[in-house]
PDB file of N, CA and C in Angstrom:
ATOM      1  N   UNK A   1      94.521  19.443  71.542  1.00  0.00           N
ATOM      2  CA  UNK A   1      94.215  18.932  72.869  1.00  0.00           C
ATOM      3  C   UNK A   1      95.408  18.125  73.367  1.00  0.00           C
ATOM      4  N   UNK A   2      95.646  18.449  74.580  1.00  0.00           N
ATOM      5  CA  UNK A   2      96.638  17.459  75.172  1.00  0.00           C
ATOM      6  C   UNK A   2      95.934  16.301  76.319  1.00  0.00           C
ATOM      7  N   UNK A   3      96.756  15.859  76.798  1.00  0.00           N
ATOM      8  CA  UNK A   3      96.849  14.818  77.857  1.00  0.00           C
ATOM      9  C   UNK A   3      96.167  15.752  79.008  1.00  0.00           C
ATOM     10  N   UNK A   4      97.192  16.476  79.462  1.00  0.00           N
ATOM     11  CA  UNK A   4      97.050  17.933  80.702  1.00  0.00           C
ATOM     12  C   UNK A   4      95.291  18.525  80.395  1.00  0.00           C
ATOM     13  N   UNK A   5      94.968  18.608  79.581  1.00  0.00           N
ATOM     14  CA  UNK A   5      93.355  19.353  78.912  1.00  0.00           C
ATOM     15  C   UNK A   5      92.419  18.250  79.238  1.00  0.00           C
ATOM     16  N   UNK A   6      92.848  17.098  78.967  1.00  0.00           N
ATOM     17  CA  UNK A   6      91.958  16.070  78.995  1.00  0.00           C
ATOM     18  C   UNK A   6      91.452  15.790  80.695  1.00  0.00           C
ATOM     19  N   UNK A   7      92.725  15.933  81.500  1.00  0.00           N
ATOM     20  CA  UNK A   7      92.759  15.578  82.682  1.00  0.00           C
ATOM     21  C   UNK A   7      91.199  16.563  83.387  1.00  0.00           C
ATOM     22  N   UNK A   8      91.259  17.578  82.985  1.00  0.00           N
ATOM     23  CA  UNK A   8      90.447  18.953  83.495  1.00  0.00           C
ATOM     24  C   UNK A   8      89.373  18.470  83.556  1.00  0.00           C
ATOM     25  N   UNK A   9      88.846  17.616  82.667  1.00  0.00           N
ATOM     26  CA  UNK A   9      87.261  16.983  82.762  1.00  0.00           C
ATOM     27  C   UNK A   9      87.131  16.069  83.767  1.00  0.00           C
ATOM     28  N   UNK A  10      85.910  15.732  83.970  1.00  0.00           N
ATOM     29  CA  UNK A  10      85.292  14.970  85.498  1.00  0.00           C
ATOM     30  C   UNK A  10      85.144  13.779  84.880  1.00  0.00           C
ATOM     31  N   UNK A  11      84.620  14.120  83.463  1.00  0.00           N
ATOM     32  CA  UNK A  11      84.349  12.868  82.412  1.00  0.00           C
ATOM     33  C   UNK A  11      84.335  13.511  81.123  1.00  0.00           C
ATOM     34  N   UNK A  12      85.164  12.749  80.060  1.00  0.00           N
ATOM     35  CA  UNK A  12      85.157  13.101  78.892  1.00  0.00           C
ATOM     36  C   UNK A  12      85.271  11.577  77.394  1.00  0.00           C
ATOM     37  N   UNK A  13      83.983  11.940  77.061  1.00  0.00           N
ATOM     38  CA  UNK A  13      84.687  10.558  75.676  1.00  0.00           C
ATOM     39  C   UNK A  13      85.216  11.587  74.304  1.00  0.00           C
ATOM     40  N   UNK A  14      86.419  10.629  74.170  1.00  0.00           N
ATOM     41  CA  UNK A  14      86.995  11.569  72.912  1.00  0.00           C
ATOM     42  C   UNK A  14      87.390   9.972  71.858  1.00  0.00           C
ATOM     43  N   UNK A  15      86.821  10.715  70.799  1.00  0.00           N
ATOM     44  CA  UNK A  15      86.505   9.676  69.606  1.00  0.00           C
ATOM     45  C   UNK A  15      88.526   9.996  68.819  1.00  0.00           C
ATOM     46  N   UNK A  16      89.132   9.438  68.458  1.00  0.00           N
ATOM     47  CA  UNK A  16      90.369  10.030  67.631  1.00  0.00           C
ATOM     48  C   UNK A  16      90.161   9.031  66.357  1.00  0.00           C
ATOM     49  N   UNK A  17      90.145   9.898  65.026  1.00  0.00           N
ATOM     50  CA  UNK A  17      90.076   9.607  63.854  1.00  0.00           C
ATOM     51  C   UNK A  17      91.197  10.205  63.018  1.00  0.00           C
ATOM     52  N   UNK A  18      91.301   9.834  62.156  1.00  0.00           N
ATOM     53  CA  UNK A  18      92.352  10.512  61.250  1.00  0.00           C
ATOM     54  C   UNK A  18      90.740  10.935  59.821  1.00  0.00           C
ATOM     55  N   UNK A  19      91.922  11.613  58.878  1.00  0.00           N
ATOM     56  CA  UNK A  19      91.367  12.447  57.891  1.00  0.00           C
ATOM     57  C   UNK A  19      90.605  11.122  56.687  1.00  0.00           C
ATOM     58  N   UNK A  20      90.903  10.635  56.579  1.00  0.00           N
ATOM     59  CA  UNK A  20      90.465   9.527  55.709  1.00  0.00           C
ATOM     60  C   UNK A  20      89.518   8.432  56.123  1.00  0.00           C
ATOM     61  N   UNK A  21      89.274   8.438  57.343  1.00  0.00           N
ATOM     62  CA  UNK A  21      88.388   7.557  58.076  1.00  0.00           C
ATOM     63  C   UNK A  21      86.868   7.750  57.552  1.00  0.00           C
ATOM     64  N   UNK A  22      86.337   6.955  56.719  1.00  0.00           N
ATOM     65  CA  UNK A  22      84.547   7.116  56.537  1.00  0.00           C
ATOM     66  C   UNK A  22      84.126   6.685  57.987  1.00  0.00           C
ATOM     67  N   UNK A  23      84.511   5.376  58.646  1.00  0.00           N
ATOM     68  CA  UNK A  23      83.843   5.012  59.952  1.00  0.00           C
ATOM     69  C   UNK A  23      84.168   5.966  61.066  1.00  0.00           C
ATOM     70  N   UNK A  24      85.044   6.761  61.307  1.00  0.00           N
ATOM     71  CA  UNK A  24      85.235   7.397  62.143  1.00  0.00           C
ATOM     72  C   UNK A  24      83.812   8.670  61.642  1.00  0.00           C
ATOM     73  N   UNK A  25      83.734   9.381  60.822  1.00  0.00           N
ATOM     74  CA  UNK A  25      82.279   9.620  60.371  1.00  0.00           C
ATOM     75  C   UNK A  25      80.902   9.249  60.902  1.00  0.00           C
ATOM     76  N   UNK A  26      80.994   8.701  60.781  1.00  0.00           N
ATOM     77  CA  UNK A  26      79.818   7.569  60.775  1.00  0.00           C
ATOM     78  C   UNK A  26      79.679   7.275  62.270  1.00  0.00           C
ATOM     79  N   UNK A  27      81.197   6.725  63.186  1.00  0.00           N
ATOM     80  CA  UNK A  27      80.646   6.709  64.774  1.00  0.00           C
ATOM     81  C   UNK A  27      80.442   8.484  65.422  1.00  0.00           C
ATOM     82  N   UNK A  28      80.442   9.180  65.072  1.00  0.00           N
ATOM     83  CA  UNK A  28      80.350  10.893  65.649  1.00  0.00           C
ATOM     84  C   UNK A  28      79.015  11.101  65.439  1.00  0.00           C
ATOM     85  N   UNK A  29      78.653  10.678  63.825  1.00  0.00           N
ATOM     86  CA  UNK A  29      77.122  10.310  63.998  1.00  0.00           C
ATOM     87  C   UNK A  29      76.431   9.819  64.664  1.00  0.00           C
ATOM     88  N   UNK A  30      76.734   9.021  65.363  1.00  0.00           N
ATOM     89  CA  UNK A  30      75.686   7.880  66.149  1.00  0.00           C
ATOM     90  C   UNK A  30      75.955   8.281  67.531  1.00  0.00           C
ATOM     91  N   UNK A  31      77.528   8.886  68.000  1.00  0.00           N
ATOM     92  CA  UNK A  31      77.683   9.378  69.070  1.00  0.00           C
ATOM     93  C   UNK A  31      77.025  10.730  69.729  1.00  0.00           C
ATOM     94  N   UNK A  32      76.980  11.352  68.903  1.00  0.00           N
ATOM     95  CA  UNK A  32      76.868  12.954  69.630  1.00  0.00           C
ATOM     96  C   UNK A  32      75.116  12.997  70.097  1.00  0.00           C
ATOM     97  N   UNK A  33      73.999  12.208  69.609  1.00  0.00           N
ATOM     98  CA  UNK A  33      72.756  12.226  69.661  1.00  0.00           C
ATOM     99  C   UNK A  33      72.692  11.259  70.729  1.00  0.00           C
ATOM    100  N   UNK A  34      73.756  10.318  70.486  1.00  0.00           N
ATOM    101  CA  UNK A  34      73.355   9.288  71.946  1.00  0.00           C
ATOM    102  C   UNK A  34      73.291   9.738  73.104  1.00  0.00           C
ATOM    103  N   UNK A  35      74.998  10.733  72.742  1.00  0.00           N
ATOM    104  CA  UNK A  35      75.153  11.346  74.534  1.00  0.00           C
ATOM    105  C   UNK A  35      74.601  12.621  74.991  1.00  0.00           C
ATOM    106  N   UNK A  36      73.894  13.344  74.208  1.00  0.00           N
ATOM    107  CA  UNK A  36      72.840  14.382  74.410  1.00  0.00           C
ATOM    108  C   UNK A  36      71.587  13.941  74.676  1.00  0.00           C
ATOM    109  N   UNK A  37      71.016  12.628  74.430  1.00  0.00           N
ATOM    110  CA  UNK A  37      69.832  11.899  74.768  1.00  0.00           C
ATOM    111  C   UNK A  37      70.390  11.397  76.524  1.00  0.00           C
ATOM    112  N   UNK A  38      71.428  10.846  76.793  1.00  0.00           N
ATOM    113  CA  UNK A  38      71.617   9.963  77.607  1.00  0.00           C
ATOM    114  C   UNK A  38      72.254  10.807  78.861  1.00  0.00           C
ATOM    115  N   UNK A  39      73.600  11.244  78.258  1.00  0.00           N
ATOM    116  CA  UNK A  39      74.560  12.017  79.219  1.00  0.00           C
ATOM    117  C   UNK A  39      74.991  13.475  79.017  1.00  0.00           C
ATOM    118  N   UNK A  40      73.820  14.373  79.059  1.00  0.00           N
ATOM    119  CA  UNK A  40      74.083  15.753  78.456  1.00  0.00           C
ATOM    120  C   UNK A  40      75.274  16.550  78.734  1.00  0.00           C
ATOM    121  N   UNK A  41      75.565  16.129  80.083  1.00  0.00           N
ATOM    122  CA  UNK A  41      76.986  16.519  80.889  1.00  0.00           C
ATOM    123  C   UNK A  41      78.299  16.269  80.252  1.00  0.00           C
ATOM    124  N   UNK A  42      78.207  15.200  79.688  1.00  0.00           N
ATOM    125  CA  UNK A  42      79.303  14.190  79.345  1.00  0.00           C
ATOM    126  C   UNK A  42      79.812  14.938  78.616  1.00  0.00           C
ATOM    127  N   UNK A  43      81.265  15.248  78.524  1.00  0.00           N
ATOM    128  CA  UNK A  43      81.869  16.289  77.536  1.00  0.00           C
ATOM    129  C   UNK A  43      82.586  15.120  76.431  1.00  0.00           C
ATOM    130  N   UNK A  44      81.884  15.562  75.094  1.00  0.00           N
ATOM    131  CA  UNK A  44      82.410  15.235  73.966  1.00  0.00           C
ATOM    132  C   UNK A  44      83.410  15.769  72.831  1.00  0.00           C
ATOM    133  N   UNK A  45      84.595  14.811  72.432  1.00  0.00           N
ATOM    134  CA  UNK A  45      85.357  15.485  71.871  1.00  0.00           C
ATOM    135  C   UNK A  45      85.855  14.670  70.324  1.00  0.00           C
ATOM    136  N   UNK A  46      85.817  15.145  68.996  1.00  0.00           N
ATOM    137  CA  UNK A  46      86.332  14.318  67.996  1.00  0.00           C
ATOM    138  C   UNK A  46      87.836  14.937  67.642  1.00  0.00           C
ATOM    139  N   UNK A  47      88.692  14.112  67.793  1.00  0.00           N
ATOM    140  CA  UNK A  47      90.115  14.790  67.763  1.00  0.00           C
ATOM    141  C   UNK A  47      90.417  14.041  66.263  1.00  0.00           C
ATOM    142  N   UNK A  48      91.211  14.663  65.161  1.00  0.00           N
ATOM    143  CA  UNK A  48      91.995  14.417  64.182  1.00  0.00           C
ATOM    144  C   UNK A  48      93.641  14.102  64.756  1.00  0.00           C
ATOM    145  N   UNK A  49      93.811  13.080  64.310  1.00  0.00           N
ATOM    146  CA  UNK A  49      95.605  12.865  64.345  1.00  0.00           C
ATOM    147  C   UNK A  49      96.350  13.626  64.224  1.00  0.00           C
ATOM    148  N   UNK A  50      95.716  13.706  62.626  1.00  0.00           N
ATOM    149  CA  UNK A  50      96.605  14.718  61.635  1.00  0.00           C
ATOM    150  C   UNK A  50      97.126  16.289  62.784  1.00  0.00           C
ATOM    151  N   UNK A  51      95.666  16.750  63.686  1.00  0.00           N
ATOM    152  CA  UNK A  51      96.031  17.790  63.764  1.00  0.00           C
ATOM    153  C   UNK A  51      96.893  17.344  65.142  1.00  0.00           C
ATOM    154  N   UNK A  52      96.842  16.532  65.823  1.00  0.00           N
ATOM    155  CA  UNK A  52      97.491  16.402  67.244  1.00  0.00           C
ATOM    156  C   UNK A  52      98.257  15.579  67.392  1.00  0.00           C
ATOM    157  N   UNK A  53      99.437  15.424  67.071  1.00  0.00           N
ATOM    158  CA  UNK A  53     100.286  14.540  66.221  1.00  0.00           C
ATOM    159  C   UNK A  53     101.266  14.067  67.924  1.00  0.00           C
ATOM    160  N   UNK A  54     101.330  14.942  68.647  1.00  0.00           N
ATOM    161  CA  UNK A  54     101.571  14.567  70.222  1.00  0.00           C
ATOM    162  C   UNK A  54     101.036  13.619  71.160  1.00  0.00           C
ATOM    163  N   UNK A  55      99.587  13.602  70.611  1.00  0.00           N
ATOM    164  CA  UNK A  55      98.796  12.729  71.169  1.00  0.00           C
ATOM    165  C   UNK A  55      98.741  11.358  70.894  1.00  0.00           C
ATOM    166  N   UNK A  56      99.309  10.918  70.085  1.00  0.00           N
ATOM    167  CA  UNK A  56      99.782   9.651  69.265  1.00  0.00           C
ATOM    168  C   UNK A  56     100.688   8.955  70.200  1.00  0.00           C
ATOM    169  N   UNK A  57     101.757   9.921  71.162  1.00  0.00           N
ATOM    170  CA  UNK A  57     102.691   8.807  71.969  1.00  0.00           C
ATOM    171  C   UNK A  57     101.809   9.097  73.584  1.00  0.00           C
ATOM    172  N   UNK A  58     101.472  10.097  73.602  1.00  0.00           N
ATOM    173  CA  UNK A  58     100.600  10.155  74.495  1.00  0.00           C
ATOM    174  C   UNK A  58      99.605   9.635  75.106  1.00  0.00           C
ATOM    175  N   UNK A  59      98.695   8.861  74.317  1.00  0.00           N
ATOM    176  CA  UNK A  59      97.460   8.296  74.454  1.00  0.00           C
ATOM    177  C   UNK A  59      97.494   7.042  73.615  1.00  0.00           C
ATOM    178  N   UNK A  60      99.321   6.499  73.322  1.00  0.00           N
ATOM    179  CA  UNK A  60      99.214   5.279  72.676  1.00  0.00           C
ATOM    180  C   UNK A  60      98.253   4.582  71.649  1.00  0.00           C
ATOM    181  N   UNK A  61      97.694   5.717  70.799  1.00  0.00           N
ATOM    182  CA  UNK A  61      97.237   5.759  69.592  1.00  0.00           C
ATOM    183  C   UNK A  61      97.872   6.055  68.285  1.00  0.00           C
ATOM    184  N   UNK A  62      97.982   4.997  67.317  1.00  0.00           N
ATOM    185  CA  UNK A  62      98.316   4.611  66.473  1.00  0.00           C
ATOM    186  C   UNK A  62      97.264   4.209  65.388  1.00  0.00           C
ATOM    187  N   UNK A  63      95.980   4.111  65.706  1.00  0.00           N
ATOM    188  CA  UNK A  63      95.492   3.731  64.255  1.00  0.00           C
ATOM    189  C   UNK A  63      93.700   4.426  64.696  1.00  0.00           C
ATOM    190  N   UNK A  64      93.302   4.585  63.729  1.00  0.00           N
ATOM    191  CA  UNK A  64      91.648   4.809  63.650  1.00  0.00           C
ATOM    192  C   UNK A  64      90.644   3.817  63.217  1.00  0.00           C
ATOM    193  N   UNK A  65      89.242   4.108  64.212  1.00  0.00           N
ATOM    194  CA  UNK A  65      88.813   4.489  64.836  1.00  0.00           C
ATOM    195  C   UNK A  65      89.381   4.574  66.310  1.00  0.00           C
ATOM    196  N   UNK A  66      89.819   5.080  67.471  1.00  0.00           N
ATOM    197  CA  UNK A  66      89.470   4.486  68.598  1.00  0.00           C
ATOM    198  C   UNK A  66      88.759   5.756  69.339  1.00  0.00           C
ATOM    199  N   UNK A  67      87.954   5.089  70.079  1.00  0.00           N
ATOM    200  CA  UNK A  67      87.427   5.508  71.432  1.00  0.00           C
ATOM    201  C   UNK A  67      87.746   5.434  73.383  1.00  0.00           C
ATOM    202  N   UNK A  68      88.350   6.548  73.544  1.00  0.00           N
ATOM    203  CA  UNK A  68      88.421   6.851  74.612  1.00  0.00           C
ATOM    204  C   UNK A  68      87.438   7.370  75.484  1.00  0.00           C
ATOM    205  N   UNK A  69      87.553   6.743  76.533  1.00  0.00           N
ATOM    206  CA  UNK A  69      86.663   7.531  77.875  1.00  0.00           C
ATOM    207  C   UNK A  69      87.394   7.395  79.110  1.00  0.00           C
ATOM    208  N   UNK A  70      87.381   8.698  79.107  1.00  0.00           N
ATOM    209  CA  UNK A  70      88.597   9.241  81.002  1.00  0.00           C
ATOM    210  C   UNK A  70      87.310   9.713  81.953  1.00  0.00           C
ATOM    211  N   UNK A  71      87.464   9.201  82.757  1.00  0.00           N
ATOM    212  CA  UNK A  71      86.907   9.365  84.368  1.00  0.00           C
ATOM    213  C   UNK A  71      88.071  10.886  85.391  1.00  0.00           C
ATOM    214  N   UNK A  72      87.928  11.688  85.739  1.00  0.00           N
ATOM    215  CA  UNK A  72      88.797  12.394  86.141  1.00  0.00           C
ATOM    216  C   UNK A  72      90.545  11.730  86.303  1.00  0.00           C
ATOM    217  N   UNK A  73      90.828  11.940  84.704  1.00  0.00           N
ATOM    218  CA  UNK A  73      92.024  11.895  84.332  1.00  0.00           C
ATOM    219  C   UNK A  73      92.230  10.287  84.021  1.00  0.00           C
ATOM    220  N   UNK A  74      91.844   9.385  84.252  1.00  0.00           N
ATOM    221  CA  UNK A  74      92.484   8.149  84.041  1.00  0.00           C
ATOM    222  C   UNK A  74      91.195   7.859  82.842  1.00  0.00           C
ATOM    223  N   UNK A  75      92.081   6.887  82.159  1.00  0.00           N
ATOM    224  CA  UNK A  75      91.462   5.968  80.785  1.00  0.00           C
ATOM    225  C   UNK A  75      90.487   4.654  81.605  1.00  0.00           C
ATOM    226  N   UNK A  76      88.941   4.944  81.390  1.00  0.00           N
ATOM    227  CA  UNK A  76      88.318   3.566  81.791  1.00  0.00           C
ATOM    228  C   UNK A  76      88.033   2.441  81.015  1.00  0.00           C
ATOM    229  N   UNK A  77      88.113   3.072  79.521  1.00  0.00           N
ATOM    230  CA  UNK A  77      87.581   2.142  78.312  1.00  0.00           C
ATOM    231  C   UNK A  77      88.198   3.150  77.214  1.00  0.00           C
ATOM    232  N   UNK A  78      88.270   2.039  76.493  1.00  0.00           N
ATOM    233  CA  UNK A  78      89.083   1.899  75.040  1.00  0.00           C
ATOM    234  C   UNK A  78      88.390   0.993  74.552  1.00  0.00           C
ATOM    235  N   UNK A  79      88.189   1.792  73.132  1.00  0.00           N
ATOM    236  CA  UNK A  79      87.720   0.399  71.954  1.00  0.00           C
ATOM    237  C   UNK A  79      88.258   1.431  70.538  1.00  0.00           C
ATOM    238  N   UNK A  80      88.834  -0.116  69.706  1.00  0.00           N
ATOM    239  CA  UNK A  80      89.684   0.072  68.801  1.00  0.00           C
ATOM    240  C   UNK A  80      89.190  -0.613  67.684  1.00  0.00           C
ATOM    241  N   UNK A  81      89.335   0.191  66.574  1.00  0.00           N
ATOM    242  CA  UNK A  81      89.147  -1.016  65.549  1.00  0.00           C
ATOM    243  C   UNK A  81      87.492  -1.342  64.964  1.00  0.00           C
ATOM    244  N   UNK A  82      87.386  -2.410  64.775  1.00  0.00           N
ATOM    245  CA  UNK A  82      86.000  -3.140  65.098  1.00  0.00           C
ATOM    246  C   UNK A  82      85.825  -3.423  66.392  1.00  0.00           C
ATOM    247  N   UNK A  83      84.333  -3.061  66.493  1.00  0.00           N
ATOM    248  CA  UNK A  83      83.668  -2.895  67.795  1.00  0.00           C
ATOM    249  C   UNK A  83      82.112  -2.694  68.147  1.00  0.00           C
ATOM    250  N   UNK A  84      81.772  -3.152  68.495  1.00  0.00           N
ATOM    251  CA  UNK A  84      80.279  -3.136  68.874  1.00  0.00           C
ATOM    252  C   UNK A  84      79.778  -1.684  69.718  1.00  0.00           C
ATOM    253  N   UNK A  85      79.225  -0.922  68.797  1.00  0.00           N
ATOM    254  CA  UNK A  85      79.014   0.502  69.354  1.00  0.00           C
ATOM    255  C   UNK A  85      77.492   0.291  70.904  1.00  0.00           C
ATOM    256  N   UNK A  86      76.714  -0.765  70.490  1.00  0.00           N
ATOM    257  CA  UNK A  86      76.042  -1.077  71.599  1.00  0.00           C
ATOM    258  C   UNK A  86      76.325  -1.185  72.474  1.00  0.00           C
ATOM    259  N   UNK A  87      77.509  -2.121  72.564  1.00  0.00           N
ATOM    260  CA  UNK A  87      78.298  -3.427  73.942  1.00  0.00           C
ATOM    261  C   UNK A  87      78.991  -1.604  74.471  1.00  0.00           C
ATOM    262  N   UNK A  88      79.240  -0.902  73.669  1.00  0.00           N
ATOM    263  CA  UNK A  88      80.428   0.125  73.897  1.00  0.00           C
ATOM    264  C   UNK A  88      79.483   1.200  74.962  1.00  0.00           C
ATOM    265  N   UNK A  89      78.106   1.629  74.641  1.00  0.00           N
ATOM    266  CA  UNK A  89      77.325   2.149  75.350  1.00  0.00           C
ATOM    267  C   UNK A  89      76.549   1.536  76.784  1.00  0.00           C
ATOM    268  N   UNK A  90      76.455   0.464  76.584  1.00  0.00           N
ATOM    269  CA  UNK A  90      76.254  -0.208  77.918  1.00  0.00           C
ATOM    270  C   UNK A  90      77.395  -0.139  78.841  1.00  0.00           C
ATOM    271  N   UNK A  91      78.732  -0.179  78.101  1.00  0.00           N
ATOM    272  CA  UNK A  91      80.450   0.114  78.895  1.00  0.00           C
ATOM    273  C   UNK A  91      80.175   1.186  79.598  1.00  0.00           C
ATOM    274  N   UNK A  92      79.299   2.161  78.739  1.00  0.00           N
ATOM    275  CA  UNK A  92      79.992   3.816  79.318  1.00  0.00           C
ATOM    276  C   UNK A  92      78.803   3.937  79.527  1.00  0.00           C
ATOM    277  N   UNK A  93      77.419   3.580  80.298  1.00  0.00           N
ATOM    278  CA  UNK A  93      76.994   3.285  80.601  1.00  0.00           C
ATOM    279  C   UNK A  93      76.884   3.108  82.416  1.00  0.00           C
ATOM    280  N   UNK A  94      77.625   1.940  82.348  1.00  0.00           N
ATOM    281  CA  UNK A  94      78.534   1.544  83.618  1.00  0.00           C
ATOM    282  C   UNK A  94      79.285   2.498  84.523  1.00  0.00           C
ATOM    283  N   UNK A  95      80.230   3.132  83.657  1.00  0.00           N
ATOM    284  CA  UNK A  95      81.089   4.250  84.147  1.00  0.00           C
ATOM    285  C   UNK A  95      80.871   5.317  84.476  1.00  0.00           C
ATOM    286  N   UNK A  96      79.228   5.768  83.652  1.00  0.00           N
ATOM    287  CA  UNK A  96      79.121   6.702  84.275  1.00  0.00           C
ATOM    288  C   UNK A  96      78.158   6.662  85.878  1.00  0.00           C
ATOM    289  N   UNK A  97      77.972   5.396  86.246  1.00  0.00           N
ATOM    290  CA  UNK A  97      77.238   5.193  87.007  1.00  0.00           C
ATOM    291  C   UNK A  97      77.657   5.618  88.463  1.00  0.00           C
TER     292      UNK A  97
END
C-alpha cells in the first residue's frame, strides 16, 4: 500500500504493525468487530512494515503499534504506542461524524 492508495478512500483506518508485535495482534482483534458493529463502510486495513518498507518515510512511522485514520486523503488521528483503545473510538467516532 502506498500513500497515493490510501488517498482513494473517503475514509480509511489502517492499523501498521511490524512482525513481532503481540499488541499489534491483539488491537486487529478488538478492531475489526468494532468497526463492522459501528462503521461497516469504514475501510479497514492492517499493514506490516516489514512488507511496506516505503511507508515508513511516508507516513512518518517508525515504531509499532500505531493507528492511523485518513478522512479523504489527510491524517485526522494518530495514536502511538500506549493508548487508550476506548478514548481512540470515541476519536473516530467524532470523525466520522
Amino acid at each position: 500500500m502506498t500513500k497515493s492508495e490510501i488517498d482513494n478512500y473517503s475514509s480509511i483506518l489502517i492499523l501498521i504493525s511490524t512482525e513481532r508485535c503481540s499488541v499489534c495482534g491483539a488491537l486487529d482483534q478488538r478492531l475489526k468487530p468494532w468497526i463492522q458493529s459501528n462503521f461497516p463502510d469504514l475501510a479497514y486495513s492492517k499493514i506490516k512494515l516489514e512488507d511496506f518498507p516505503m511507508l515508513r518515510g511516508e507516513l512518518m512511522v517508525f515504531s509499532a503499534p500505531v493507528l492511523l485514520f485518513f478522512k479523504n486523503g489527510k491524517e485526522v488521528l494518530r495514536k502511538a504506542g500506549v493508548f487508550s483503545l476506548e478514548q481512540t473510538f470515541e476519536e473516530i467516532n467524532r470523525c466520522m461524524i
